[in-house]
C-alpha atoms as a PDB file:
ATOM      1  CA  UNK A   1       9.178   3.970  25.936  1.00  0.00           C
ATOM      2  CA  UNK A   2       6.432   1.352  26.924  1.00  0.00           C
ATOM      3  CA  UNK A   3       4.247  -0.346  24.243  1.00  0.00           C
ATOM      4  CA  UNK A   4       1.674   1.686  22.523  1.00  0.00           C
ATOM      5  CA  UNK A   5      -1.833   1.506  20.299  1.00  0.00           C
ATOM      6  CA  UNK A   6      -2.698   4.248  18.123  1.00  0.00           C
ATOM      7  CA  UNK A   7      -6.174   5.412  16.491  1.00  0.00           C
ATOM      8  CA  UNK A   8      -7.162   7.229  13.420  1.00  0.00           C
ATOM      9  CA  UNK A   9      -8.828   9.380  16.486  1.00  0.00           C
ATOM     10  CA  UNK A  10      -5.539   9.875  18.315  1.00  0.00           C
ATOM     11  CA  UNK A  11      -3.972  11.643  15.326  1.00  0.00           C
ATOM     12  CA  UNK A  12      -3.654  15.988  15.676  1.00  0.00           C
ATOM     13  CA  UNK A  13      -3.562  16.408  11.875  1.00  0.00           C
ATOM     14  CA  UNK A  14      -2.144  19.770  10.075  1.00  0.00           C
ATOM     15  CA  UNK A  15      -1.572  20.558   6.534  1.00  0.00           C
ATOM     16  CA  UNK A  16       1.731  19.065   5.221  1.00  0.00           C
ATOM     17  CA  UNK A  17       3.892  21.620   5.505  1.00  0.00           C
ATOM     18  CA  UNK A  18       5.058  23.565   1.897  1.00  0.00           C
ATOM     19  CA  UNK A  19       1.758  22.491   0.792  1.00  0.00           C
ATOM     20  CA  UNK A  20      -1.382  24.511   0.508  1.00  0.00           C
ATOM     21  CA  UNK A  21      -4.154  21.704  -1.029  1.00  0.00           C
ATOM     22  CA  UNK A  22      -6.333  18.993   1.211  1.00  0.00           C
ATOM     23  CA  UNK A  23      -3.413  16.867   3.030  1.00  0.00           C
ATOM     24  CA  UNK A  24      -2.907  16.731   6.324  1.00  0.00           C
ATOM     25  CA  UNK A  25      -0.569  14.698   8.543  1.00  0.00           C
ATOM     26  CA  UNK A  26      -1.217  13.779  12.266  1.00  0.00           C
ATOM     27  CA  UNK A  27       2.018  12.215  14.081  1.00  0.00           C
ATOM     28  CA  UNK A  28       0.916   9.716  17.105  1.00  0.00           C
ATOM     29  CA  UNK A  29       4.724   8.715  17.815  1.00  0.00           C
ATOM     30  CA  UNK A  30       7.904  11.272  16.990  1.00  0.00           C
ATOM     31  CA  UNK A  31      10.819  12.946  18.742  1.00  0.00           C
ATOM     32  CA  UNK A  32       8.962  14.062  21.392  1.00  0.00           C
ATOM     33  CA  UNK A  33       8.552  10.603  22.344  1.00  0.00           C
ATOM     34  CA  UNK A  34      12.431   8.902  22.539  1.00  0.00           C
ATOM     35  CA  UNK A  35      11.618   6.563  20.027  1.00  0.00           C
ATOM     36  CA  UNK A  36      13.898   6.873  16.767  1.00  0.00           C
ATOM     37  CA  UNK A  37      11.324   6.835  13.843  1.00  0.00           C
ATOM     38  CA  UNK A  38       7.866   9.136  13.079  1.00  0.00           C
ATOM     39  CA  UNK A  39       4.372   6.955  13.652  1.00  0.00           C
ATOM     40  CA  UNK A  40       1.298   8.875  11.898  1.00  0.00           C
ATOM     41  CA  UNK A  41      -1.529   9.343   9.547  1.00  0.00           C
ATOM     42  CA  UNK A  42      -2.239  11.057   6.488  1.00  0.00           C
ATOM     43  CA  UNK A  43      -5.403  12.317   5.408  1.00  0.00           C
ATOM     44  CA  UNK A  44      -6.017  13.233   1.266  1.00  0.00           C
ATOM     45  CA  UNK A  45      -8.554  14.911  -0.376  1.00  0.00           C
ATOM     46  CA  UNK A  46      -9.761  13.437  -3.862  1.00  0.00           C
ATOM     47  CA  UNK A  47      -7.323  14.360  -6.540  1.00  0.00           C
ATOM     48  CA  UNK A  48      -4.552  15.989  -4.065  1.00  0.00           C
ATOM     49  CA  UNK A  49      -1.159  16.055  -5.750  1.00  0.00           C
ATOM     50  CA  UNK A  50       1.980  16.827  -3.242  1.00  0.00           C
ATOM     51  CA  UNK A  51       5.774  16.909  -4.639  1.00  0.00           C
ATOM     52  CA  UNK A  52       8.400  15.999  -2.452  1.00  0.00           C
ATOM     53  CA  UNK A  53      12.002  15.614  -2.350  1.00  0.00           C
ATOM     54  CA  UNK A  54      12.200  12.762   0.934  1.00  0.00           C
ATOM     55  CA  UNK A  55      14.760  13.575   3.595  1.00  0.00           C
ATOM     56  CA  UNK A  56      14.043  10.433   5.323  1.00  0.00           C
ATOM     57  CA  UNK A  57      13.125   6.984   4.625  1.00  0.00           C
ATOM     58  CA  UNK A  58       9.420   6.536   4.107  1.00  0.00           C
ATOM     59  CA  UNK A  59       6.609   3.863   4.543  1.00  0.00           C
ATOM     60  CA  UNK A  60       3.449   4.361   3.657  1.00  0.00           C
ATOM     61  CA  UNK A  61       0.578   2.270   4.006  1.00  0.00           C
ATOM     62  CA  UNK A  62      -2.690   2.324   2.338  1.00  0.00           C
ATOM     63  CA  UNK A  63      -5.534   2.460   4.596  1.00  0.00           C
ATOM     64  CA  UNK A  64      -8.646   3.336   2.702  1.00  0.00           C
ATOM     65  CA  UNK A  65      -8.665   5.190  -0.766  1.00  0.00           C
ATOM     66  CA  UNK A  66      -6.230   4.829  -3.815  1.00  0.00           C
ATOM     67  CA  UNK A  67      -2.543   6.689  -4.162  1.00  0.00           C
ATOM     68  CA  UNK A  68      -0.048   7.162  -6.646  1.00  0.00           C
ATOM     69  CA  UNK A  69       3.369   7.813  -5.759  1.00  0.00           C
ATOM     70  CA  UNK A  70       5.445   8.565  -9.077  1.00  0.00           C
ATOM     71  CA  UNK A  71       9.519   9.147  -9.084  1.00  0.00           C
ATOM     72  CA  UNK A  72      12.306   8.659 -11.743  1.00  0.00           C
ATOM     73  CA  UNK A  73      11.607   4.976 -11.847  1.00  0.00           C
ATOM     74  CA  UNK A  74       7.942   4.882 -12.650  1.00  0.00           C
ATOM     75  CA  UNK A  75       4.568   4.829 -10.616  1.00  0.00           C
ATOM     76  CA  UNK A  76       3.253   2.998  -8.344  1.00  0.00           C
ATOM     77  CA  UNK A  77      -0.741   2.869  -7.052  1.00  0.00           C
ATOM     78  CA  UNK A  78      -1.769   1.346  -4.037  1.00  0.00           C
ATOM     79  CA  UNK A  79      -4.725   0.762  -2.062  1.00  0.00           C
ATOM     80  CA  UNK A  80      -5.980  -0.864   0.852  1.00  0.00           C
ATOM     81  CA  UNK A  81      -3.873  -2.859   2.564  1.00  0.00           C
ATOM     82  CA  UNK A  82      -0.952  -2.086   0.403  1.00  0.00           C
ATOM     83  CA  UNK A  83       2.393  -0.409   1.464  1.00  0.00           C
ATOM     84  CA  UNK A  84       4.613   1.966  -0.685  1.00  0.00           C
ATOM     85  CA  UNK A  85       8.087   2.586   0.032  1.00  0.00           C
ATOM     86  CA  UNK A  86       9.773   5.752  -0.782  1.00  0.00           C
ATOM     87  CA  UNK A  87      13.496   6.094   0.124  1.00  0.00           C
ATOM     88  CA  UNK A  88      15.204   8.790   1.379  1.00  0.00           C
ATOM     89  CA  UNK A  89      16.504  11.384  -1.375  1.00  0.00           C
ATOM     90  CA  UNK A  90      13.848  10.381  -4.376  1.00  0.00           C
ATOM     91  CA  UNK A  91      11.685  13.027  -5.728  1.00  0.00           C
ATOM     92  CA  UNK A  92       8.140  11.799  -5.627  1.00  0.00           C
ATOM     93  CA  UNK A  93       4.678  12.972  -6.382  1.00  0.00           C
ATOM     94  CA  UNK A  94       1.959  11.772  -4.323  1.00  0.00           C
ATOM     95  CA  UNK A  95      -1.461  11.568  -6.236  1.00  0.00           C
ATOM     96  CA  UNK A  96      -4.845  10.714  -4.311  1.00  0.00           C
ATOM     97  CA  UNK A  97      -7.610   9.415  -6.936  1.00  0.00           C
ATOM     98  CA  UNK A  98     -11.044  10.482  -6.886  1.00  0.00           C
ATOM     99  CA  UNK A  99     -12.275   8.956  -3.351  1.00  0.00           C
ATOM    100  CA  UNK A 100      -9.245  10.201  -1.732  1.00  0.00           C
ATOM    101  CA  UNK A 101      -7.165   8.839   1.027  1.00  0.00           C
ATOM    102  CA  UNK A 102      -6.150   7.520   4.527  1.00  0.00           C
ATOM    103  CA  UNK A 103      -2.664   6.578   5.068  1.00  0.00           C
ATOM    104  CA  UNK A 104      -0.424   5.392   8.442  1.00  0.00           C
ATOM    105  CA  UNK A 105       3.140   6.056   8.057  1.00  0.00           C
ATOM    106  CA  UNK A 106       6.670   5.269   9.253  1.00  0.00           C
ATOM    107  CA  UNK A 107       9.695   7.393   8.997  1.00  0.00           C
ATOM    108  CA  UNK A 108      13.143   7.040   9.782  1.00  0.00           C
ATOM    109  CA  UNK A 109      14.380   8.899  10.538  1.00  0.00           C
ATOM    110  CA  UNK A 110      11.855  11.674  12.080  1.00  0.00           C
ATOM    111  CA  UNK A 111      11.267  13.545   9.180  1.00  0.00           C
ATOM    112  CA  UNK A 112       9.927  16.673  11.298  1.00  0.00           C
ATOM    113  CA  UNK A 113      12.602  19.414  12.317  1.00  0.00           C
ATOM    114  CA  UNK A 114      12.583  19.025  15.958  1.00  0.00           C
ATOM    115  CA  UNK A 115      12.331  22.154  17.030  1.00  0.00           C
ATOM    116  CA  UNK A 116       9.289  22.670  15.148  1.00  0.00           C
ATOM    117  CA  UNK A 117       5.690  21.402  16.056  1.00  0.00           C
ATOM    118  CA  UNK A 118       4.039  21.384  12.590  1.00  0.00           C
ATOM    119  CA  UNK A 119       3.234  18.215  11.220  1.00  0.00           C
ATOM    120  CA  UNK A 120       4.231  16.251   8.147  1.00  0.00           C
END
């Protein structure tokens, strides 16, 4: 795998899968690739809310907007330029404020089924 620079523009974005309100996830990098973790964006609406128990680990940064990620242990908000962490096996909710959000992410591993082509 040679080196690589990604755009919001390169993204393909579909709705997160199990989910049926305004988020949408666009991998750039994943299996497909060889490399061993996911590259993408995410794209919420204002005031999206998405539940999620994480089968991989999970980095999430902030691009433009304001998020909430709540679990067991309390919540967290971020915005630009800030990066969330979610490990594998929490239970999180994901809340985008009123301006919504852009997000680039980092899994590891790929948290996509490989034999499917949906995104995250």
């Amino acid at each position: 795998m040679k080196v690589r620079k990604f755009a919001f523009a390169d993204a393909s974005f579909e709705r997160s899968p199990g989910q049926d309100g305004d988020v949408f996830a666009g991998n750039v990098i994943d299996q497909r690739h060889g490399g061993p973790i996911t590259i993408g964006y995410g794209r919420y609406g204002p005031h999206q809310s998405i539940d999620e128990v994480l089968a991989v680990d999970d980095v999430m940064i902030v691009l433009e907007g304001r998020l909430s990620v709540s679990s067991a242990a309390g919540t967290v908000a971020a915005g630009p330029g800030e990066i969330v962490y979610m490990p594998k096996g929490q239970s999180v909710t994901i809340r985008s404020h009123e301006q919504g959000a852009v997000t680039a992410y980092v899994t590891y591993p790929h948290w996509q089924d490989p034999t499917s082509e949906s995104g995250k």
